[in-house]
Protein backbone atom coordinates (compact mmCIF):
# COMPACT_ATOMS: atom_id res chain seq x y z
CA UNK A 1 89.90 96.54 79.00
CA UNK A 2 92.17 97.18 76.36
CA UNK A 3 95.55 98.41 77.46
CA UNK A 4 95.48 102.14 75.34
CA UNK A 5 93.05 102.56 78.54
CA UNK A 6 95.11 101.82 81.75
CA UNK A 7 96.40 104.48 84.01
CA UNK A 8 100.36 103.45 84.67
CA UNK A 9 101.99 106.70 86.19
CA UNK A 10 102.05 107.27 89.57
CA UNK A 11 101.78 110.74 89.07
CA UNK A 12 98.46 110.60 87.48
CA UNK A 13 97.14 108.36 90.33
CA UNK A 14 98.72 110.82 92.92
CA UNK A 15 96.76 113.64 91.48
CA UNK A 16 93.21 111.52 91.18
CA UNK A 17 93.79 110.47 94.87
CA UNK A 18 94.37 114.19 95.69
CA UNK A 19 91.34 115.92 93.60
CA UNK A 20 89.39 112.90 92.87
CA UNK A 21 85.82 112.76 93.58
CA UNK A 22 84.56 109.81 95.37
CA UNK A 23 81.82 106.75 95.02
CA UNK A 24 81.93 104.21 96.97
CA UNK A 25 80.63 100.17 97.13
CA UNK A 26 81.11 97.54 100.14
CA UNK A 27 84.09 96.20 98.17
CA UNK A 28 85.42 99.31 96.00
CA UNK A 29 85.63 102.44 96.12
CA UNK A 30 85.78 104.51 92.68
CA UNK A 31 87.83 108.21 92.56
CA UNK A 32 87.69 110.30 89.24
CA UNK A 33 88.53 113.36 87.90
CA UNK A 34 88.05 115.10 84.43
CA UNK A 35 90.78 114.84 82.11
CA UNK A 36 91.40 116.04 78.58
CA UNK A 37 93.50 112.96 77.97
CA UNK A 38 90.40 110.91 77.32
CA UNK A 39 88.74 107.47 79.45
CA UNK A 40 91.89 106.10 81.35
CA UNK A 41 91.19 103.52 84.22
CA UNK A 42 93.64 102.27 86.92
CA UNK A 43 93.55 99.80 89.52
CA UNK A 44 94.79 99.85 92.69
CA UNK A 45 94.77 96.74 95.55
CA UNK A 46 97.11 97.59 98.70
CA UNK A 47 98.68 94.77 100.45
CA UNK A 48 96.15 94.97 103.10
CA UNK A 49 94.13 93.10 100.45
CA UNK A 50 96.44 89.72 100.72
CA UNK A 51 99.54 88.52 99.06
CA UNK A 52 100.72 88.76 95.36
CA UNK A 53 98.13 85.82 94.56
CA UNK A 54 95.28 87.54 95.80
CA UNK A 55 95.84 90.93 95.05
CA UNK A 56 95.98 89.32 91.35
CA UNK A 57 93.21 87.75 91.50
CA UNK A 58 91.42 91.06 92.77
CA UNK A 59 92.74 92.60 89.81
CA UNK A 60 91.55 90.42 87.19
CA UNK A 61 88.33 90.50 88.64
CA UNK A 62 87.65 94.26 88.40
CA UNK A 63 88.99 94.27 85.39
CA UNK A 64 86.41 91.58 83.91
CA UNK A 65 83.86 93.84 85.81
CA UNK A 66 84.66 97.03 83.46
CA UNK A 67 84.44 94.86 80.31
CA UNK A 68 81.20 94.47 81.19
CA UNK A 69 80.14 97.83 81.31
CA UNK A 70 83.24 99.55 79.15
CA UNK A 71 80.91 100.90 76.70
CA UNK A 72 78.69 102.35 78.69
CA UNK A 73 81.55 104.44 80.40
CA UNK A 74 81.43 107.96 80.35
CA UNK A 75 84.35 109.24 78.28
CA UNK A 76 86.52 112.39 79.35
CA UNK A 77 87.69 111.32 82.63
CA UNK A 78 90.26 109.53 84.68
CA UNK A 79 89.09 107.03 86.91
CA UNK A 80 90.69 104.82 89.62
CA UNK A 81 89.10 101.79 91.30
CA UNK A 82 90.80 101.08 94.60
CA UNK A 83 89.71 97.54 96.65
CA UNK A 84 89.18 97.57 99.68
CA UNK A 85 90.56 94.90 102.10
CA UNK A 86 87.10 92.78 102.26
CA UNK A 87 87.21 92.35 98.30
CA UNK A 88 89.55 89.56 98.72
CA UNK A 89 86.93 87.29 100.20
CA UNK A 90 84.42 88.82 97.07
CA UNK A 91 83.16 86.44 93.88
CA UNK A 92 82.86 86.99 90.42
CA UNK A 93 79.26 88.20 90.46
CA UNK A 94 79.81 90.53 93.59
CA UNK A 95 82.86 91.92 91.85
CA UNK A 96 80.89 92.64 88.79
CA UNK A 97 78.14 94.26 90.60
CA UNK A 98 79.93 96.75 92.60
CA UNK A 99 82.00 97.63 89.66
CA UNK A 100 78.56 99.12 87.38
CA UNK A 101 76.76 100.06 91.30
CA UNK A 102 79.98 102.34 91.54
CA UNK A 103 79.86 103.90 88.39
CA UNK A 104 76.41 104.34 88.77
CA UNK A 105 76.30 106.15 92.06
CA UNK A 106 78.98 108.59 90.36
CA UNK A 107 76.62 109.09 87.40
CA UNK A 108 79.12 107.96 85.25
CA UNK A 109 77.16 106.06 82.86
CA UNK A 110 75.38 106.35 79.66
């Protein structure tokens, strides 16, 4: 995911968590709201997840999960992906499939 893409501000997440609409996955759980801004994605893994190593690693591996599906992405909305504590103990493959199983249950892709 390129980085023209990533949500940064915490205002913008504050406002998603607030009026977001939710889909959720064993590991994930995906909150999204229209926006005129265009497709911006954010990431967010708590502490609860495990320490800065984990929470990393977490983060790399959702991230690889949306480059797999980034094109098929509806455009015009604001998502954020937050993991759950069990996604620390998740793989690649699990990762990858709760990403697009996410999107999907939000009918969010094309």
């Amino acid at each position: 995911m390129q980085k023209q893409y990533r949500l940064k501000r915490r205002a913008t997440f504050s406002y998603v968590y607030k009026k977001g609409e939710k889909s959720s996955a064993r590991h994930l759980l995906l909150l999204y709201v229209k926006s005129r801004s265009g497709l911006k994605v954010g990431i967010s893994v708590s502490k609860k997840v495990g320490g800065a190593v984990t929470r990393n690693r977490v983060k790399r591996l959702i991230r690889e999960g949306i480059n797999c599906i980034f094109s098929q992405i509806a455009t015009g909305h604001t998502y954020v992906i937050v993991a759950k504590s069990s996604s620390a103990e998740a793989d690649y493959q699990t990762i990858c499939a709760e990403v697009k199983e996410i999107f999907e249950k939000a009918g969010k892709l094309c």
